[in-house]
PDB file of N, CA and C in Angstrom:
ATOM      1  N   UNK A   1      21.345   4.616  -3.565  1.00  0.00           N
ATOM      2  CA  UNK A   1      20.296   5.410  -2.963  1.00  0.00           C
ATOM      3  C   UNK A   1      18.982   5.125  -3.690  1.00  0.00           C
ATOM      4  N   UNK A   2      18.330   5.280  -2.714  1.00  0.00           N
ATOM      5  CA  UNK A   2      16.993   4.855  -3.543  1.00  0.00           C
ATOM      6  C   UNK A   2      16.037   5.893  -3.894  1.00  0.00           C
ATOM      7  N   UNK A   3      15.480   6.204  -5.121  1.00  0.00           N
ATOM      8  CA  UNK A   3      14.544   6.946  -5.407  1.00  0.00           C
ATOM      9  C   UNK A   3      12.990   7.138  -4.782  1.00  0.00           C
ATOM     10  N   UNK A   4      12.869   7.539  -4.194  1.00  0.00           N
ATOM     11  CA  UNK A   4      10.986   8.400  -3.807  1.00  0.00           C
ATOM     12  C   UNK A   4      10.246   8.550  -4.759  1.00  0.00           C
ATOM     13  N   UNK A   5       9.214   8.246  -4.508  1.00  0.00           N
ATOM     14  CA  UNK A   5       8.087   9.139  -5.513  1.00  0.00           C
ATOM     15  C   UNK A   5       7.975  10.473  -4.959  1.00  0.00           C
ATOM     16  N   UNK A   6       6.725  11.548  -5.374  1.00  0.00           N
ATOM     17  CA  UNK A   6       6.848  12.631  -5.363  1.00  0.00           C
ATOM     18  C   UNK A   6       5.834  12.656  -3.881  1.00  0.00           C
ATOM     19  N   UNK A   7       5.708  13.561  -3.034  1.00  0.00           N
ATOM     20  CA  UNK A   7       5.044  13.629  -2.001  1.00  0.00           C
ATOM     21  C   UNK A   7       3.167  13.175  -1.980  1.00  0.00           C
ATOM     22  N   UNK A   8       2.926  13.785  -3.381  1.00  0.00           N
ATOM     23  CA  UNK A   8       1.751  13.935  -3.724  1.00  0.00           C
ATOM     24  C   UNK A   8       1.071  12.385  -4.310  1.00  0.00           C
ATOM     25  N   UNK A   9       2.042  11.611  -4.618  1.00  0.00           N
ATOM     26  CA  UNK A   9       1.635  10.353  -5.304  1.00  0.00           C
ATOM     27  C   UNK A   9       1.556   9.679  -4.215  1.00  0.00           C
ATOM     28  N   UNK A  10       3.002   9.522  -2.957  1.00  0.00           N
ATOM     29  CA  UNK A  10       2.828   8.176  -2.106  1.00  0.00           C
ATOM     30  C   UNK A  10       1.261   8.756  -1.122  1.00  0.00           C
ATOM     31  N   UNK A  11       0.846  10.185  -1.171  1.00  0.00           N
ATOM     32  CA  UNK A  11      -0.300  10.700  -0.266  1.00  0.00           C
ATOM     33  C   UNK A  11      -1.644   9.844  -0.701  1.00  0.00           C
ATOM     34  N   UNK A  12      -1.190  10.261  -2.294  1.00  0.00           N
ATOM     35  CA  UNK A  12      -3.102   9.101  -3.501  1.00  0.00           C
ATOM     36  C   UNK A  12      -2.709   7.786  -3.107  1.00  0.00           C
ATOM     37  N   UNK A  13      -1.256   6.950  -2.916  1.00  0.00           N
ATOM     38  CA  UNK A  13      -1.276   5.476  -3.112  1.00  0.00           C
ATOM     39  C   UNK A  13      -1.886   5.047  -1.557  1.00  0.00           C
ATOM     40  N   UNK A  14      -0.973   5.955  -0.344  1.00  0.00           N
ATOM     41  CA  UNK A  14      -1.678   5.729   0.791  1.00  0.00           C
ATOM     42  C   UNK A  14      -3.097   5.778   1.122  1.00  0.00           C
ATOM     43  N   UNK A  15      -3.633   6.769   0.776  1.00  0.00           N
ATOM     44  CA  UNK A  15      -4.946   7.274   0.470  1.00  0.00           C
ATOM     45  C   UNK A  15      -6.249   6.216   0.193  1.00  0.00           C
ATOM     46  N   UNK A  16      -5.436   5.861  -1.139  1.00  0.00           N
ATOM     47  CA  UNK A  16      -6.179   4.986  -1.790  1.00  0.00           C
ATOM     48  C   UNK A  16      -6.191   3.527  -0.916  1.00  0.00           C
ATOM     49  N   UNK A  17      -5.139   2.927  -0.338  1.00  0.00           N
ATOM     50  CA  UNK A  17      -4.635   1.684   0.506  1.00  0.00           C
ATOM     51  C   UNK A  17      -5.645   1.663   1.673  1.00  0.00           C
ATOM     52  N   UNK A  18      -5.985   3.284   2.454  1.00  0.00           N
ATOM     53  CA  UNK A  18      -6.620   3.414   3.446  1.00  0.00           C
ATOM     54  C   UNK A  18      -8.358   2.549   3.793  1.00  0.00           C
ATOM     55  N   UNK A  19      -8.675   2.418   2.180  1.00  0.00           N
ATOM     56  CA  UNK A  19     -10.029   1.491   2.541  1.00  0.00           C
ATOM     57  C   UNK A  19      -9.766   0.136   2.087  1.00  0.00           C
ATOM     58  N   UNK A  20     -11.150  -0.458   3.496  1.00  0.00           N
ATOM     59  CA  UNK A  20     -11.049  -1.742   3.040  1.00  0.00           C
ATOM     60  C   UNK A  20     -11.290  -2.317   1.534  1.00  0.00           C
ATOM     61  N   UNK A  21     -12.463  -1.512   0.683  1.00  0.00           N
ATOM     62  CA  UNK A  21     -13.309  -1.913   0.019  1.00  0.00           C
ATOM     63  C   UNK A  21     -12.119  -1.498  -0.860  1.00  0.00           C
ATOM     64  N   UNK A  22     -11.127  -0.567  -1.174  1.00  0.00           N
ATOM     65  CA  UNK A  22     -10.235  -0.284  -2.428  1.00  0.00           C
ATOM     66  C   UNK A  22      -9.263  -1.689  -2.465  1.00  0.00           C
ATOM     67  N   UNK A  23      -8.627  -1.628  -0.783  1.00  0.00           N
ATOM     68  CA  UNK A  23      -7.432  -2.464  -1.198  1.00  0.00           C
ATOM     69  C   UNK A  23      -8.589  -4.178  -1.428  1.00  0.00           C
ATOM     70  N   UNK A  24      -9.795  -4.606  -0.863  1.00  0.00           N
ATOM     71  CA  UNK A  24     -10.777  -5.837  -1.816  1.00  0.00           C
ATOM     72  C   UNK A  24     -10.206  -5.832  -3.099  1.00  0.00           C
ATOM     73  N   UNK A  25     -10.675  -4.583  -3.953  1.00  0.00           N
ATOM     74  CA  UNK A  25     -10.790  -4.643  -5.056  1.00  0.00           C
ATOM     75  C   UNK A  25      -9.377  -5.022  -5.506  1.00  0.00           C
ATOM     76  N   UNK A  26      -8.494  -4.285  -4.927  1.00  0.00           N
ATOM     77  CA  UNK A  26      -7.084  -4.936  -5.883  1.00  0.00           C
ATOM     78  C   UNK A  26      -6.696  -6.239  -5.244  1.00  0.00           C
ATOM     79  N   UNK A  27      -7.110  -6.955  -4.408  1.00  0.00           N
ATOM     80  CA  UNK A  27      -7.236  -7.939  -3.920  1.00  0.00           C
ATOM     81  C   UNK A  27      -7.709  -9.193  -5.193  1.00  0.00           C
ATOM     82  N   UNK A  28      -9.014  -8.522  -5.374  1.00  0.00           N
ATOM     83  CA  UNK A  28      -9.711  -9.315  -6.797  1.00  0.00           C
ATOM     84  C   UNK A  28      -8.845  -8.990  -7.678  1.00  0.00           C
ATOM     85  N   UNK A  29      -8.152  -7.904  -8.315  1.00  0.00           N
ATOM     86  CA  UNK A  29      -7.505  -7.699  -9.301  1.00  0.00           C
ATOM     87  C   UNK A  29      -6.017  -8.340  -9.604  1.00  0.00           C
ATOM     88  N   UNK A  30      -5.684  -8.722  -8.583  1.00  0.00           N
ATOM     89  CA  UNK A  30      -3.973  -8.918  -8.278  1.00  0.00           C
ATOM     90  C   UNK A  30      -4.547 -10.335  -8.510  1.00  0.00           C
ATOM     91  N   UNK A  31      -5.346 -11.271  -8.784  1.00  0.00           N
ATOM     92  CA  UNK A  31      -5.705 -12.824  -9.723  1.00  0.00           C
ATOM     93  C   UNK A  31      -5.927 -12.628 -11.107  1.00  0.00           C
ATOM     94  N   UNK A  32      -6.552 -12.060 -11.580  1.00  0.00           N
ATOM     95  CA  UNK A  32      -6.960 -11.248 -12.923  1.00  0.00           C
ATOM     96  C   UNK A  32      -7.256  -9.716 -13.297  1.00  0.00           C
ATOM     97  N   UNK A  33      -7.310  -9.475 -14.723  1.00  0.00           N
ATOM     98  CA  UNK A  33      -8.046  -8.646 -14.819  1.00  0.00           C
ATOM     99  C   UNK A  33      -9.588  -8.595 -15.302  1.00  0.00           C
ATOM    100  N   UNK A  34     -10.692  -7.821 -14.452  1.00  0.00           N
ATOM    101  CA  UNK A  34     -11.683  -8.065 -14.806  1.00  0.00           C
ATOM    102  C   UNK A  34     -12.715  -6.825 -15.176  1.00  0.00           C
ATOM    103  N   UNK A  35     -13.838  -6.834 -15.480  1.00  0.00           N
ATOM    104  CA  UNK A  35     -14.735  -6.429 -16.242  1.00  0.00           C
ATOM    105  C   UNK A  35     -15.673  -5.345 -14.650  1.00  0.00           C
ATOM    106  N   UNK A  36     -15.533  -4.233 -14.831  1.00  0.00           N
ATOM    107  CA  UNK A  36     -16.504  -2.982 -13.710  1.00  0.00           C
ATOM    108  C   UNK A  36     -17.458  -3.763 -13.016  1.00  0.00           C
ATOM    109  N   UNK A  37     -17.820  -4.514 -14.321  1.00  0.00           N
ATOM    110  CA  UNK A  37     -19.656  -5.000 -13.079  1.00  0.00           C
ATOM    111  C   UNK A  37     -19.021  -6.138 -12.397  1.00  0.00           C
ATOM    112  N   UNK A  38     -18.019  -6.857 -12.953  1.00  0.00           N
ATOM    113  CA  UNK A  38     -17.756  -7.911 -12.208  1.00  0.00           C
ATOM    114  C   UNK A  38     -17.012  -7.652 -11.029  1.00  0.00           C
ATOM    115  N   UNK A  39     -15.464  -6.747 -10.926  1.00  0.00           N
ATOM    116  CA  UNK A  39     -15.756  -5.990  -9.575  1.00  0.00           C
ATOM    117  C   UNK A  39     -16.496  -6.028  -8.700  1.00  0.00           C
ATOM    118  N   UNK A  40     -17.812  -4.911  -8.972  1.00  0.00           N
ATOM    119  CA  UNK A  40     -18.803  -4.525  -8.201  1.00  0.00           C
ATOM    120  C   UNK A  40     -19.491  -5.571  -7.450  1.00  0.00           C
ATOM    121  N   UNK A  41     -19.937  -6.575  -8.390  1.00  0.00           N
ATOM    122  CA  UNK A  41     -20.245  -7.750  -7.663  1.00  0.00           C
ATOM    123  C   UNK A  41     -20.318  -7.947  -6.330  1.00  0.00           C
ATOM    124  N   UNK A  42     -18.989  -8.289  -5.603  1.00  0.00           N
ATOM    125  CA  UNK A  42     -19.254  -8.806  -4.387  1.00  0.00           C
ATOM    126  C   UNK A  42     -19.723  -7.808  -3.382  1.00  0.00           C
ATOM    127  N   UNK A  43     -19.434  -6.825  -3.596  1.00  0.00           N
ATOM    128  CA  UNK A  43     -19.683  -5.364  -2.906  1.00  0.00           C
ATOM    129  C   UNK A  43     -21.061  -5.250  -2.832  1.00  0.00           C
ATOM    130  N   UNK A  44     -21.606  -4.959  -1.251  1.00  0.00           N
ATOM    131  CA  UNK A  44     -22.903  -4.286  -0.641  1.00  0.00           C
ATOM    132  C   UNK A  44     -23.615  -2.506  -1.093  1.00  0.00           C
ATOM    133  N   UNK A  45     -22.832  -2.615  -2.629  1.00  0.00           N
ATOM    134  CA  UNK A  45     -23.345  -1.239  -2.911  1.00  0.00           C
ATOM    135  C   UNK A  45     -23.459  -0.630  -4.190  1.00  0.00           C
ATOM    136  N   UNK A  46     -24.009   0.330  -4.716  1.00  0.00           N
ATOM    137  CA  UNK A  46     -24.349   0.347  -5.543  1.00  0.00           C
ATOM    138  C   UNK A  46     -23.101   0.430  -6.760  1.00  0.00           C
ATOM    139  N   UNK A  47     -22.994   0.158  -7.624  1.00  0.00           N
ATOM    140  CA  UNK A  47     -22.346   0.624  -9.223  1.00  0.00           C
ATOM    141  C   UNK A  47     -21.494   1.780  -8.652  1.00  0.00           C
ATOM    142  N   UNK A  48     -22.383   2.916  -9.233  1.00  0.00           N
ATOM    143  CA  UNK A  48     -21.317   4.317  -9.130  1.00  0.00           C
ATOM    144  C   UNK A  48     -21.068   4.488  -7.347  1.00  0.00           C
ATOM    145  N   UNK A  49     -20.879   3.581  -6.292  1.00  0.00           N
ATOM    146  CA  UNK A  49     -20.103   3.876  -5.295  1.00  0.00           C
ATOM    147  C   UNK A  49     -18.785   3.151  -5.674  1.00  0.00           C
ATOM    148  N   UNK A  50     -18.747   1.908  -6.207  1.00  0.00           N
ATOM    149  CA  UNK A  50     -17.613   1.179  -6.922  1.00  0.00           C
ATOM    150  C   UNK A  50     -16.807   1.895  -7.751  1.00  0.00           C
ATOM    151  N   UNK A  51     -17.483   2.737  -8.230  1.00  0.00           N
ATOM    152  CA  UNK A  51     -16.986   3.108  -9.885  1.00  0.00           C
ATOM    153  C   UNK A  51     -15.734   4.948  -8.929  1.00  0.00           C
ATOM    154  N   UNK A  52     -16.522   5.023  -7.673  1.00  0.00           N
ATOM    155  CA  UNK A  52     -15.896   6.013  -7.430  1.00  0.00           C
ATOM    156  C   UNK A  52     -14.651   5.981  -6.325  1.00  0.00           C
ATOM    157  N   UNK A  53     -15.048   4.207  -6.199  1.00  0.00           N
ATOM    158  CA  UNK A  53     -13.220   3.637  -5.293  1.00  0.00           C
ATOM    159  C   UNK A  53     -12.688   3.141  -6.614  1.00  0.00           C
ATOM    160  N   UNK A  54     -12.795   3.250  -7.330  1.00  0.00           N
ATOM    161  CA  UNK A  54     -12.214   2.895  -8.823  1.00  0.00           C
ATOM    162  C   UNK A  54     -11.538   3.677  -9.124  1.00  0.00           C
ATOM    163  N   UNK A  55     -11.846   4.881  -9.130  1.00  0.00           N
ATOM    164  CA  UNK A  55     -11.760   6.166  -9.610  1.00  0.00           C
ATOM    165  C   UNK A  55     -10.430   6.971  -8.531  1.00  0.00           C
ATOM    166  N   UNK A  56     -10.565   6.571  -7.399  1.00  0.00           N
ATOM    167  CA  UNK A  56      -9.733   6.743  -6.692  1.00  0.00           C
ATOM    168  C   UNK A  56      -8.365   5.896  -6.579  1.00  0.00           C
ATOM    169  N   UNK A  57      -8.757   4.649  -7.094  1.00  0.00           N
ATOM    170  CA  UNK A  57      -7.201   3.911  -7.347  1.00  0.00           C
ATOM    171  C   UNK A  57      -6.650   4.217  -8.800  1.00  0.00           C
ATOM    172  N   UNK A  58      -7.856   4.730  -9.725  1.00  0.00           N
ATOM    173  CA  UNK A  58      -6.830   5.345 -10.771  1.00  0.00           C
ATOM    174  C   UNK A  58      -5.823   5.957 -10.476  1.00  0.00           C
ATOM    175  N   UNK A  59      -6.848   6.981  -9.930  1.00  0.00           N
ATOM    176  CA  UNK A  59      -5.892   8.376  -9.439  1.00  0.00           C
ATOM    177  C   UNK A  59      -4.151   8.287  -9.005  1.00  0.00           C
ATOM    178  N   UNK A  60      -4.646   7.259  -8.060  1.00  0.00           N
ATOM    179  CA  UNK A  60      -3.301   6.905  -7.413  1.00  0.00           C
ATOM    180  C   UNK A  60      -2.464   6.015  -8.213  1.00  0.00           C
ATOM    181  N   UNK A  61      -2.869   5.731  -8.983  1.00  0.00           N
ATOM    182  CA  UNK A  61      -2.305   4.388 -10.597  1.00  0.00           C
ATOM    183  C   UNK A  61      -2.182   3.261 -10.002  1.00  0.00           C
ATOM    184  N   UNK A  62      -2.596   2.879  -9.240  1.00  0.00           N
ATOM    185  CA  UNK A  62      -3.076   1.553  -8.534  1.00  0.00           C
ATOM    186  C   UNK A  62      -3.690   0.510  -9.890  1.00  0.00           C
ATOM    187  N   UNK A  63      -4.320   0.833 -10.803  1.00  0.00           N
ATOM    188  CA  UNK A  63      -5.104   0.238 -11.617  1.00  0.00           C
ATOM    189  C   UNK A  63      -5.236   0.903 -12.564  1.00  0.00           C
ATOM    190  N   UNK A  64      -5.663   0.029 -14.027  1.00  0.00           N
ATOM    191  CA  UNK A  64      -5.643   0.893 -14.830  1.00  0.00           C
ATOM    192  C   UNK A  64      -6.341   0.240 -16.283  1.00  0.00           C
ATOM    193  N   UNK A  65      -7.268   1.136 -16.456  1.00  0.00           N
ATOM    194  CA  UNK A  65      -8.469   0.527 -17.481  1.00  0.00           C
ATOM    195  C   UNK A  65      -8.277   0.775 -18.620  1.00  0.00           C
ATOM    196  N   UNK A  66      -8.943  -0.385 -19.187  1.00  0.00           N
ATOM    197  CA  UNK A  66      -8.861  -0.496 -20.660  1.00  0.00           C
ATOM    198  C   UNK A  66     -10.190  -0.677 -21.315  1.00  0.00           C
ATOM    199  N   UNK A  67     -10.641   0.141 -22.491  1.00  0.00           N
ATOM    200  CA  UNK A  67     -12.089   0.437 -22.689  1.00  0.00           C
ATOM    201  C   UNK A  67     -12.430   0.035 -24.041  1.00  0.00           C
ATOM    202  N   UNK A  68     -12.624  -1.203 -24.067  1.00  0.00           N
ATOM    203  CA  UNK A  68     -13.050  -1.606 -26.019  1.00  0.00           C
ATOM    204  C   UNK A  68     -15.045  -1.651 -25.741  1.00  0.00           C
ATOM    205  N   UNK A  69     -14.764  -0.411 -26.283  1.00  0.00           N
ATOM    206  CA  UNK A  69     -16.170  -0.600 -26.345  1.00  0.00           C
ATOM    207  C   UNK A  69     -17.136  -0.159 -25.379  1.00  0.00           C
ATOM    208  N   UNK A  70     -18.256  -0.221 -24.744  1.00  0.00           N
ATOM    209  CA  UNK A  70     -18.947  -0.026 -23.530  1.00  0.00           C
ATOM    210  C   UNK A  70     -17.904  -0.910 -21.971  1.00  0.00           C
ATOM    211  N   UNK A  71     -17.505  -1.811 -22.714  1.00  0.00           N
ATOM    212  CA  UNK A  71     -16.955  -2.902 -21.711  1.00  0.00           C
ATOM    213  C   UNK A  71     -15.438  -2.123 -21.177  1.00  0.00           C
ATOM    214  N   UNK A  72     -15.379  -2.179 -19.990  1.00  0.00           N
ATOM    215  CA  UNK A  72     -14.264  -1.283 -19.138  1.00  0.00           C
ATOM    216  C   UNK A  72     -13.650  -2.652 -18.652  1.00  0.00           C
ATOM    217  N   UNK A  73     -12.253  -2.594 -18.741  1.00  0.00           N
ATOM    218  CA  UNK A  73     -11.787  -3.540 -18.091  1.00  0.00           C
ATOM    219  C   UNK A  73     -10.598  -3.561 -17.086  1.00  0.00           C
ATOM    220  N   UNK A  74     -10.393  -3.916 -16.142  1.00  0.00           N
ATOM    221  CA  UNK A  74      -9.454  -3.163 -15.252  1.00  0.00           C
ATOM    222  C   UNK A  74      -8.049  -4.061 -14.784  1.00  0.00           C
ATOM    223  N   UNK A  75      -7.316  -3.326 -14.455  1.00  0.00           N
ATOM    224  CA  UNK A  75      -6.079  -4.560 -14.077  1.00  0.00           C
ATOM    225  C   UNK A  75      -5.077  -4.039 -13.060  1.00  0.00           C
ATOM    226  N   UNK A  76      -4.723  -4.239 -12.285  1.00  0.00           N
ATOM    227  CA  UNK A  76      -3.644  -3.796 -11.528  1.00  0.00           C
ATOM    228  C   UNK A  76      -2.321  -3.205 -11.576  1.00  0.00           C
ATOM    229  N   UNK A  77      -1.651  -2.245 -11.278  1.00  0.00           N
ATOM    230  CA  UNK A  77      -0.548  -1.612 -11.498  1.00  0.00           C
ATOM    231  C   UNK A  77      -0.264  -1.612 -10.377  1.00  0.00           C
ATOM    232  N   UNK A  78       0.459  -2.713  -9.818  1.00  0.00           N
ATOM    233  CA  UNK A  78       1.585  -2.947  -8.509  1.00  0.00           C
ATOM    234  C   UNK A  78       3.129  -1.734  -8.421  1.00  0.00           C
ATOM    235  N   UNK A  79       3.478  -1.158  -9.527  1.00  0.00           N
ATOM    236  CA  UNK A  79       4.392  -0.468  -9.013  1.00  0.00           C
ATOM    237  C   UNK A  79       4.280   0.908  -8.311  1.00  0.00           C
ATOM    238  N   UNK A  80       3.171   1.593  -7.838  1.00  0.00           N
ATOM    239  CA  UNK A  80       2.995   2.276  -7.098  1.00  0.00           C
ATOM    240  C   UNK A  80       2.829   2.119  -5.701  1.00  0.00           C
ATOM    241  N   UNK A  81       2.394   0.598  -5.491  1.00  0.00           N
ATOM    242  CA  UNK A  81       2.483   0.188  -4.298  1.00  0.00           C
ATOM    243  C   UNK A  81       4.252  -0.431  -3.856  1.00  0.00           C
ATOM    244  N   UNK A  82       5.438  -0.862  -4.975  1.00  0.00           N
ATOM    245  CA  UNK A  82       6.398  -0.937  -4.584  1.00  0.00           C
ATOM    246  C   UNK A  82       7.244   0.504  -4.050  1.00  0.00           C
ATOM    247  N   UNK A  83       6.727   1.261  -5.169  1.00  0.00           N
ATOM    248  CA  UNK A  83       7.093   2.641  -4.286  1.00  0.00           C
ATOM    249  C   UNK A  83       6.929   2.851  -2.825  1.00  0.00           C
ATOM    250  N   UNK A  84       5.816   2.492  -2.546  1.00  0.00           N
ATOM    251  CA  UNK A  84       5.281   2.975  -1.391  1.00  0.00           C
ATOM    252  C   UNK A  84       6.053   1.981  -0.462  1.00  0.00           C
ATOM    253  N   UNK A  85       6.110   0.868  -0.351  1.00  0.00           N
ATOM    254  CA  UNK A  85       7.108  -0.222   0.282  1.00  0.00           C
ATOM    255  C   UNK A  85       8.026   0.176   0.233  1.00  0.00           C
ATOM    256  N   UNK A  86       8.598   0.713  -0.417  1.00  0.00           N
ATOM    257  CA  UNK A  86      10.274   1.290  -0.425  1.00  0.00           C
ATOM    258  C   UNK A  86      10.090   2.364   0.383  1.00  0.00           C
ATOM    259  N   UNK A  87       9.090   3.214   0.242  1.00  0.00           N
ATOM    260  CA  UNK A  87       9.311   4.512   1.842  1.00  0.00           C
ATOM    261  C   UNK A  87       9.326   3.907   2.661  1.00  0.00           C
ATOM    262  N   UNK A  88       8.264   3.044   3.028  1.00  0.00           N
ATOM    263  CA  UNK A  88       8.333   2.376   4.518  1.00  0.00           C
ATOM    264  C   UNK A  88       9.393   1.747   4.939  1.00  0.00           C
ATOM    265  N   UNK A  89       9.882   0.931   3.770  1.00  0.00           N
ATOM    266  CA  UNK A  89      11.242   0.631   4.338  1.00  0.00           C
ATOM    267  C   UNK A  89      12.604   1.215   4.983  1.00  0.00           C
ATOM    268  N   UNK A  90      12.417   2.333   3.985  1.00  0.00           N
ATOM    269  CA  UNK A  90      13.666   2.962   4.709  1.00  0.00           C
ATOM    270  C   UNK A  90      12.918   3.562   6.417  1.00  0.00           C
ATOM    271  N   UNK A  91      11.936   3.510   6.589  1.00  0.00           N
ATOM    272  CA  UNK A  91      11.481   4.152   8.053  1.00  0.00           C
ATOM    273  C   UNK A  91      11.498   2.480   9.065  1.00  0.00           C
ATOM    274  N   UNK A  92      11.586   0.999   8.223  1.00  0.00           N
ATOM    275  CA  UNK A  92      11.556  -0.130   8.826  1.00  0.00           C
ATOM    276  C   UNK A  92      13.135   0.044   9.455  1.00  0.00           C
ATOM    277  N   UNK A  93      14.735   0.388   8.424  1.00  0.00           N
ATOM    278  CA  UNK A  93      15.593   0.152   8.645  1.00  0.00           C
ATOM    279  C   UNK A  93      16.033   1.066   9.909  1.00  0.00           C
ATOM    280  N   UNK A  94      15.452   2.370  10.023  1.00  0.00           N
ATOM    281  CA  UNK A  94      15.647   3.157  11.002  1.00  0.00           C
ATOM    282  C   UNK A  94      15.196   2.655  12.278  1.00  0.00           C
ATOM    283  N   UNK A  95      13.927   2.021  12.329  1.00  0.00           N
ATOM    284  CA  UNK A  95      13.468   1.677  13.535  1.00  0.00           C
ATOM    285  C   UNK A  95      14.463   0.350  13.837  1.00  0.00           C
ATOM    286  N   UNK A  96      14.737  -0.723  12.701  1.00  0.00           N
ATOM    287  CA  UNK A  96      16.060  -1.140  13.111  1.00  0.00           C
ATOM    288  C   UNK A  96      17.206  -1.236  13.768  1.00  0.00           C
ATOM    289  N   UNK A  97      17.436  -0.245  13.653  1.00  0.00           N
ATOM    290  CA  UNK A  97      19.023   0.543  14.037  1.00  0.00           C
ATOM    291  C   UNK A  97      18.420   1.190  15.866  1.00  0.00           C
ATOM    292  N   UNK A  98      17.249   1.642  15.793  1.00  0.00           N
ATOM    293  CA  UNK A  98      16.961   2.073  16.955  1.00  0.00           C
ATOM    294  C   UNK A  98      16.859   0.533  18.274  1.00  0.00           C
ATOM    295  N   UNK A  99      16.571  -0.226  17.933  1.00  0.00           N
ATOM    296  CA  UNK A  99      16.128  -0.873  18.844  1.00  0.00           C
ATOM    297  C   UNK A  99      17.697  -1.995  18.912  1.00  0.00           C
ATOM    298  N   UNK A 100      18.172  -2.124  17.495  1.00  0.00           N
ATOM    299  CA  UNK A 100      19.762  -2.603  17.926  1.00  0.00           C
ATOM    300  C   UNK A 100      20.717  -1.488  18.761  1.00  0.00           C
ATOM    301  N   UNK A 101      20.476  -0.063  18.981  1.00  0.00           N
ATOM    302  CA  UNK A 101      20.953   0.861  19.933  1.00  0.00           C
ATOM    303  C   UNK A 101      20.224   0.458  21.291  1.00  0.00           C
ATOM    304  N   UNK A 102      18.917   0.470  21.666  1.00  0.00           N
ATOM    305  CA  UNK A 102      17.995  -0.117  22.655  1.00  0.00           C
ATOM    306  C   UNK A 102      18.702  -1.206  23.371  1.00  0.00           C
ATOM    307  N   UNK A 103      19.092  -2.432  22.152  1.00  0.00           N
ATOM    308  CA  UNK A 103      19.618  -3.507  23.008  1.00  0.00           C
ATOM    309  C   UNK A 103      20.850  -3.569  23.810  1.00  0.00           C
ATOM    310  N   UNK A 104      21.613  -3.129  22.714  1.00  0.00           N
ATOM    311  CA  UNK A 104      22.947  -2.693  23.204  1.00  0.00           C
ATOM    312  C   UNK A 104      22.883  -1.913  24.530  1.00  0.00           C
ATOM    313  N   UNK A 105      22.714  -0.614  24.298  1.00  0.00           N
ATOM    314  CA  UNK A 105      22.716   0.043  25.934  1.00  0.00           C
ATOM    315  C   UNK A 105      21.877  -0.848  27.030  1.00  0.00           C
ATOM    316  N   UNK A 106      20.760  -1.663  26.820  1.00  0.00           N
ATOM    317  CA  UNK A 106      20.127  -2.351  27.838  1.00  0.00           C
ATOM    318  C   UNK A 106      21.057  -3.533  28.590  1.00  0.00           C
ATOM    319  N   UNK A 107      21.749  -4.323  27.169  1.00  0.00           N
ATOM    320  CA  UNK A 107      22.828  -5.457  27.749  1.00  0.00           C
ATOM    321  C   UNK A 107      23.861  -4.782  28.737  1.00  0.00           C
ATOM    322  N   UNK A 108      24.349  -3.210  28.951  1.00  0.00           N
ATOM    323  CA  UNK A 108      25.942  -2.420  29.166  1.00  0.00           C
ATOM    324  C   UNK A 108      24.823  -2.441  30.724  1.00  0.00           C
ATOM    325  N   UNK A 109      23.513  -1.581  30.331  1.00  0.00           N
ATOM    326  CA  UNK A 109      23.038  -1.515  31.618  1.00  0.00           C
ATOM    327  C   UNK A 109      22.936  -2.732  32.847  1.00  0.00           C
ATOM    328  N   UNK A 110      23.043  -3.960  32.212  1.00  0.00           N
ATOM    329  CA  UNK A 110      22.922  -5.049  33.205  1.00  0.00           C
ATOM    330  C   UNK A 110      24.215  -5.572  33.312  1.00  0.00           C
ATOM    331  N   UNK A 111      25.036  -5.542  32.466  1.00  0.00           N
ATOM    332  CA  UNK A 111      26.454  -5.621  32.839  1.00  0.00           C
ATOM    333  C   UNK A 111      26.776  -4.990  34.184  1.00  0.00           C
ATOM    334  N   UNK A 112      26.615  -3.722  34.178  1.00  0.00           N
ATOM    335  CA  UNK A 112      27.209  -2.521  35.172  1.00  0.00           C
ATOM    336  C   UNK A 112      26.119  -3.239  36.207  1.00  0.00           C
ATOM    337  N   UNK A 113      24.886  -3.321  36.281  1.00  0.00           N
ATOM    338  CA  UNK A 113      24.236  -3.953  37.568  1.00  0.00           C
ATOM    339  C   UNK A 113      25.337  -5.492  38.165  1.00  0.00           C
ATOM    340  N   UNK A 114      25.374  -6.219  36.724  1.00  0.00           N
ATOM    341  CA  UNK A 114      25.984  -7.465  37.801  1.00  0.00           C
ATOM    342  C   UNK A 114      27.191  -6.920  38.448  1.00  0.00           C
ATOM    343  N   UNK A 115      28.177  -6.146  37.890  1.00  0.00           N
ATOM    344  CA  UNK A 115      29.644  -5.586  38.048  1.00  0.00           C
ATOM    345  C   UNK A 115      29.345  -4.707  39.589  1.00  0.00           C
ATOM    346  N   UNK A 116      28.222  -4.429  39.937  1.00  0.00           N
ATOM    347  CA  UNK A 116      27.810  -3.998  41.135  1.00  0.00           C
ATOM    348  C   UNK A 116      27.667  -4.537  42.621  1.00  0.00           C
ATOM    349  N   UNK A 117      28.622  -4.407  43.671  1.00  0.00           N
ATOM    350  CA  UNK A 117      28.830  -5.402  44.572  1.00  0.00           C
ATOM    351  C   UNK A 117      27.415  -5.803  45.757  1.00  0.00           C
TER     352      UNK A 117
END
């Protein structure tokens, strides 16, 4: 059986997944880890709008900074997003099972049509 996270975590990891500009950033992050301003960089906006989708993948532990000094440095924490793959999955295997029921009764249904004089 497989373990869940708690309701409240897969809500921040989804949450957090929901923008383009968060899941960018772990996009950039999932090659290295890098430095706030360098982040910000490619982004059409200011510093503290970055710093506050930052702030939001903390939350969700998506990422996770390391501070020597003035210099913030950030890096990715993928196992909150395997969590979250593992809910969906078990809702992938269900829809599974539904549409191998789907086929089945659809093949019986055309059986009984040809078996029809």
């Amino acid at each position: 059986m497989v373990k869940y996270p708690d309701a409240h975590l897969l809500d921040r990891v989804f949450g957090a997944l929901a923008d383009p500009t968060r899941r960018r950033i772990l996009d950039l992050l999932a090659h290295t880890d890098s430095r706030v301003t360098d982040i910000a960089k490619p982004f059409p906006v200011s510093l503290p709008a970055v710093s506050k989708h930052l702030r939001v993948l903390e939350n969700a532990g998506l990422i996770e900074r390391h501070r020597d000094g003035r210099v913030h440095r950030l890096s990715l924490k993928a196992e909150p997003m395997r969590d979250a793959a593992a809910w969906i999955e078990r809702y992938r295997e269900f829809w599974d099972e539904q549409f191998v029921s789907l086929s089945r009764y659809l093949e019986k249904q055309q059986q009984k049509n040809k078996d029809k004089p």
